[in-house]
C-alpha atoms as a PDB file:
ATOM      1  CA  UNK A   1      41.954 175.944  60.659  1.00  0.00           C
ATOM      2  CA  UNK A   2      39.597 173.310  61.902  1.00  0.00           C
ATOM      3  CA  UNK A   3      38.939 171.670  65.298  1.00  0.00           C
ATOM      4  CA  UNK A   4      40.127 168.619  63.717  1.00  0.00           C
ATOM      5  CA  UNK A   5      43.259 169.882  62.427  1.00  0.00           C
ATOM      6  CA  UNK A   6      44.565 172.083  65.450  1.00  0.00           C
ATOM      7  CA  UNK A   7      43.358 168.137  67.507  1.00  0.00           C
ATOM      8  CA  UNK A   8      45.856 166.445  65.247  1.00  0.00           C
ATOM      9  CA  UNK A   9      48.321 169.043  65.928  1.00  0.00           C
ATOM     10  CA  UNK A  10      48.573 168.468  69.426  1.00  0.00           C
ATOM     11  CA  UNK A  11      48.224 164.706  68.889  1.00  0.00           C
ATOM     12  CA  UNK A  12      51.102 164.005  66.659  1.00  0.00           C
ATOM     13  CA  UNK A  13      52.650 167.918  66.196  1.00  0.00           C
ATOM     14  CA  UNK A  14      55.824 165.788  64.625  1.00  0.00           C
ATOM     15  CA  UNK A  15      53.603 164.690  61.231  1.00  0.00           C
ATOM     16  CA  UNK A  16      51.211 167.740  61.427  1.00  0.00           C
ATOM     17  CA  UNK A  17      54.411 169.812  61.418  1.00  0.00           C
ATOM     18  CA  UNK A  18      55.755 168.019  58.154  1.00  0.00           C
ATOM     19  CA  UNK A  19      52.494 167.892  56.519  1.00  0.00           C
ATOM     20  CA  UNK A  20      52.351 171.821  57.636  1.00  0.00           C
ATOM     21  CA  UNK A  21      55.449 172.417  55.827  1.00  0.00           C
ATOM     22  CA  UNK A  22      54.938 170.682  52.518  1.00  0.00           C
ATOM     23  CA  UNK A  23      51.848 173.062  51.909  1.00  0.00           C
ATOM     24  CA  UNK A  24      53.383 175.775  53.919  1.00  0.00           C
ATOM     25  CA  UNK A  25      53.505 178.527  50.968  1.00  0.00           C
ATOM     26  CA  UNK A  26      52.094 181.710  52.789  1.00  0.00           C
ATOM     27  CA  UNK A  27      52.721 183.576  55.658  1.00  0.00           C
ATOM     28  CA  UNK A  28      49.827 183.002  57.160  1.00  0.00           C
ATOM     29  CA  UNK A  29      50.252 178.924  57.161  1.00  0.00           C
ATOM     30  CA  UNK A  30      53.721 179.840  58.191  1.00  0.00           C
ATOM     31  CA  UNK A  31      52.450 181.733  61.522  1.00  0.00           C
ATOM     32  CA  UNK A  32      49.951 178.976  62.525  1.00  0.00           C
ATOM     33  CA  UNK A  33      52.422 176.278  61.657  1.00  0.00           C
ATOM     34  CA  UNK A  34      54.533 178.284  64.133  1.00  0.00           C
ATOM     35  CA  UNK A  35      52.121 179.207  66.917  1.00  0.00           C
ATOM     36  CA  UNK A  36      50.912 175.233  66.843  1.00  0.00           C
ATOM     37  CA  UNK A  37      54.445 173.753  67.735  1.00  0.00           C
ATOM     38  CA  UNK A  38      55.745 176.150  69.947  1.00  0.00           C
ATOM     39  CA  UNK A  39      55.455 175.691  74.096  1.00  0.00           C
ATOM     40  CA  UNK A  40      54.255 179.671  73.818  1.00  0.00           C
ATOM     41  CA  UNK A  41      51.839 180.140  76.609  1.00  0.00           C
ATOM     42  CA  UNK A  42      48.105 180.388  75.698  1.00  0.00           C
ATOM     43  CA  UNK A  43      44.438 181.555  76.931  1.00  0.00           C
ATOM     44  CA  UNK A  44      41.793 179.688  77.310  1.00  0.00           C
ATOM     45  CA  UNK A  45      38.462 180.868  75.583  1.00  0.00           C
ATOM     46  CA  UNK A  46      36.796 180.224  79.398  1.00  0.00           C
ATOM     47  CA  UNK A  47      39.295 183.115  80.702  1.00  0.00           C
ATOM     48  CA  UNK A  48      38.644 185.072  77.590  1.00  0.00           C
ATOM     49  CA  UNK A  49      34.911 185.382  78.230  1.00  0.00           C
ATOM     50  CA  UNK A  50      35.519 186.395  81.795  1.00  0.00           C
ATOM     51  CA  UNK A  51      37.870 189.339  80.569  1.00  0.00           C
ATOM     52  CA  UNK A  52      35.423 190.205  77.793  1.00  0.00           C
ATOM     53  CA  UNK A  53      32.094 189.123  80.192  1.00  0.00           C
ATOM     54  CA  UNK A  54      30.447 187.612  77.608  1.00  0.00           C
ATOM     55  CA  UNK A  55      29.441 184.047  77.423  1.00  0.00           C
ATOM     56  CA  UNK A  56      31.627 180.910  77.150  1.00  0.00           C
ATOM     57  CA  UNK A  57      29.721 179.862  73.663  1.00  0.00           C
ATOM     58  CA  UNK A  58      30.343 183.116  72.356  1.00  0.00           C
ATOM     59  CA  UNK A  59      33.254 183.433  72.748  1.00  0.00           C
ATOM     60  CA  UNK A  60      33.544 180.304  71.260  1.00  0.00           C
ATOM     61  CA  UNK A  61      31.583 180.642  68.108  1.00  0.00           C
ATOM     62  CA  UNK A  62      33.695 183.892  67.268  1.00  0.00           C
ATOM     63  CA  UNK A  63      37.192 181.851  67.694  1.00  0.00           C
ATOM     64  CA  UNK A  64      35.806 179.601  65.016  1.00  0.00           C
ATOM     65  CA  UNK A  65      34.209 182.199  63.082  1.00  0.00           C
ATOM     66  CA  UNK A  66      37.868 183.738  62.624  1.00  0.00           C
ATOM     67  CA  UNK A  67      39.596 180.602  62.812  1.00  0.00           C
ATOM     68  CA  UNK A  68      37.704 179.329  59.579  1.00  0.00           C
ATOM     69  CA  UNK A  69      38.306 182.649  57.560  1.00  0.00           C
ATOM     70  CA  UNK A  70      42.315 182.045  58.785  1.00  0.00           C
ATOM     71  CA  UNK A  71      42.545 185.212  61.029  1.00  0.00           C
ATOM     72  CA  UNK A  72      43.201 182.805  63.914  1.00  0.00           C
ATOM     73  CA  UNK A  73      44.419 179.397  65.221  1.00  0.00           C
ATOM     74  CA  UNK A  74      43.456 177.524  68.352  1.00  0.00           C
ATOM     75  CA  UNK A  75      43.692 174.075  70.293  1.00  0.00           C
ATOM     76  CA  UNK A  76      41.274 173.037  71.574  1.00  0.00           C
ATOM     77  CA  UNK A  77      41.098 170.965  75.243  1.00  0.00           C
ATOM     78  CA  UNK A  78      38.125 168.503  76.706  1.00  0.00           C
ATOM     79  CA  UNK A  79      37.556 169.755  80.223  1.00  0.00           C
ATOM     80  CA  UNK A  80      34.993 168.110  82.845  1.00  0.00           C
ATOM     81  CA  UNK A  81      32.739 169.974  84.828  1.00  0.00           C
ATOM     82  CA  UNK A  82      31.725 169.591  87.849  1.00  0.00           C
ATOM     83  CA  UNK A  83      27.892 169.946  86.897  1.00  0.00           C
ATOM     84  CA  UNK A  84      29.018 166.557  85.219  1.00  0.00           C
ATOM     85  CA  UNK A  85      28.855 167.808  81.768  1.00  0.00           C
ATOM     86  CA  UNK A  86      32.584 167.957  80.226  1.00  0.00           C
ATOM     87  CA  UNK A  87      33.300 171.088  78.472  1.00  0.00           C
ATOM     88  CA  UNK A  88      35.408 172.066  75.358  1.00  0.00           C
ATOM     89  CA  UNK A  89      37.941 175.117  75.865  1.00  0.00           C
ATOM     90  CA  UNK A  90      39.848 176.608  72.963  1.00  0.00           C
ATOM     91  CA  UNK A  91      43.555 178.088  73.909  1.00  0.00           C
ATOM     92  CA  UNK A  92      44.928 180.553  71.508  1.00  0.00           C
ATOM     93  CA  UNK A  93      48.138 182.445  71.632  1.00  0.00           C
ATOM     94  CA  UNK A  94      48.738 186.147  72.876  1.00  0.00           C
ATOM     95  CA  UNK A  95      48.419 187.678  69.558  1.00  0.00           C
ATOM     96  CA  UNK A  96      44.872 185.796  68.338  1.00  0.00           C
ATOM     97  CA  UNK A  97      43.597 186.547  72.147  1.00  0.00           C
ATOM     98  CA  UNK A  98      44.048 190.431  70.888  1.00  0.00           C
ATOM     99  CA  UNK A  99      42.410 189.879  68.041  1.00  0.00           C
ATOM    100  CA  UNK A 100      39.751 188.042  69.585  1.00  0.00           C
ATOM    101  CA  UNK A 101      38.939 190.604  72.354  1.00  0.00           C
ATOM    102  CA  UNK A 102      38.616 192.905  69.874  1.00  0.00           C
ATOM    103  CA  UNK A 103      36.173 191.211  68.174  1.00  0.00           C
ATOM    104  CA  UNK A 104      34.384 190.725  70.973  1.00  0.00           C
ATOM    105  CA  UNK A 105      34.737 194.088  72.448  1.00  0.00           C
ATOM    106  CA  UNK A 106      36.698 196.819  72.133  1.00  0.00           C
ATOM    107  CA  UNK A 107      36.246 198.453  74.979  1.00  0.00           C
ATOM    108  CA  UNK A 108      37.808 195.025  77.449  1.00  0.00           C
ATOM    109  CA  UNK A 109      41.307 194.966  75.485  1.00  0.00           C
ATOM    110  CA  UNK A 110      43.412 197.032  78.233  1.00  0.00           C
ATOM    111  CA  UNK A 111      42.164 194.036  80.638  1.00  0.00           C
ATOM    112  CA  UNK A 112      43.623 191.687  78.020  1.00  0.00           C
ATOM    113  CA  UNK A 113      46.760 193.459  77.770  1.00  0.00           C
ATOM    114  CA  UNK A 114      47.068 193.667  82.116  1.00  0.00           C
ATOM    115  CA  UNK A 115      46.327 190.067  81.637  1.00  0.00           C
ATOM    116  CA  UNK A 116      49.449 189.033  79.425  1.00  0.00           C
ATOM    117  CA  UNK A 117      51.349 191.450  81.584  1.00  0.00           C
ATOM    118  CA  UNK A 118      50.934 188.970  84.810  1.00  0.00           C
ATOM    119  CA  UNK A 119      51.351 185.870  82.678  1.00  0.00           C
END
């Protein structure tokens, strides 16, 4: 799934729903369909690379890396910073942050797990 289609998601999730459901013929566009218009909570890709320790643009780059092969779906946010530059975060829900962190590495996915756990 795109940027650009998870944005219109969270701008009108009413019409992305519908227009979900009309195409909606796998399971897979059935999950993201479902993880998009759900109040579920979510993790932001700036806590994910502070679990994982990598960097905020790599952790990035693999959420749309696996987003565009349809392993996972996000939302993205704008956030500003206070260096003055605004900064994009991607939120994905509990079972793409697994996936994700695994990705990523391995060896961080307990920390994931605690994580959820407190949440």
């Amino acid at each position: 799934m795109t940027p650009e289609v998870a944005q219109q998601a969270i701008d009108d999730p009413a019409v992305f729903m519908a227009k979900a459901l009309v195409m909606a013929n796998d399971a897979q566009t059935s999950r993201i369909v479902r993880d998009l218009t759900t109040t579920a909570p979510t993790m932001s890709s700036r806590e994910l690379a502070d679990l994982t320790e990598k960097l905020h643009a790599n952790v990035k780059r693999t959420i749309e890396t696996l987003a565009a092969k349809g392993i996972v779906a996000f939302s993205q946010t704008d956030e500003k910073s206070t260096g003055g530059r605004p900064t994009t975060l991607f939120h994905v829900n509990q079972r793409d942050s697994y996936v994700i962190v695994a990705q990523l590495s391995p060896e961080f996915t307990a920390r994931l797990v605690d994580r959820w756990q407190e949440l």
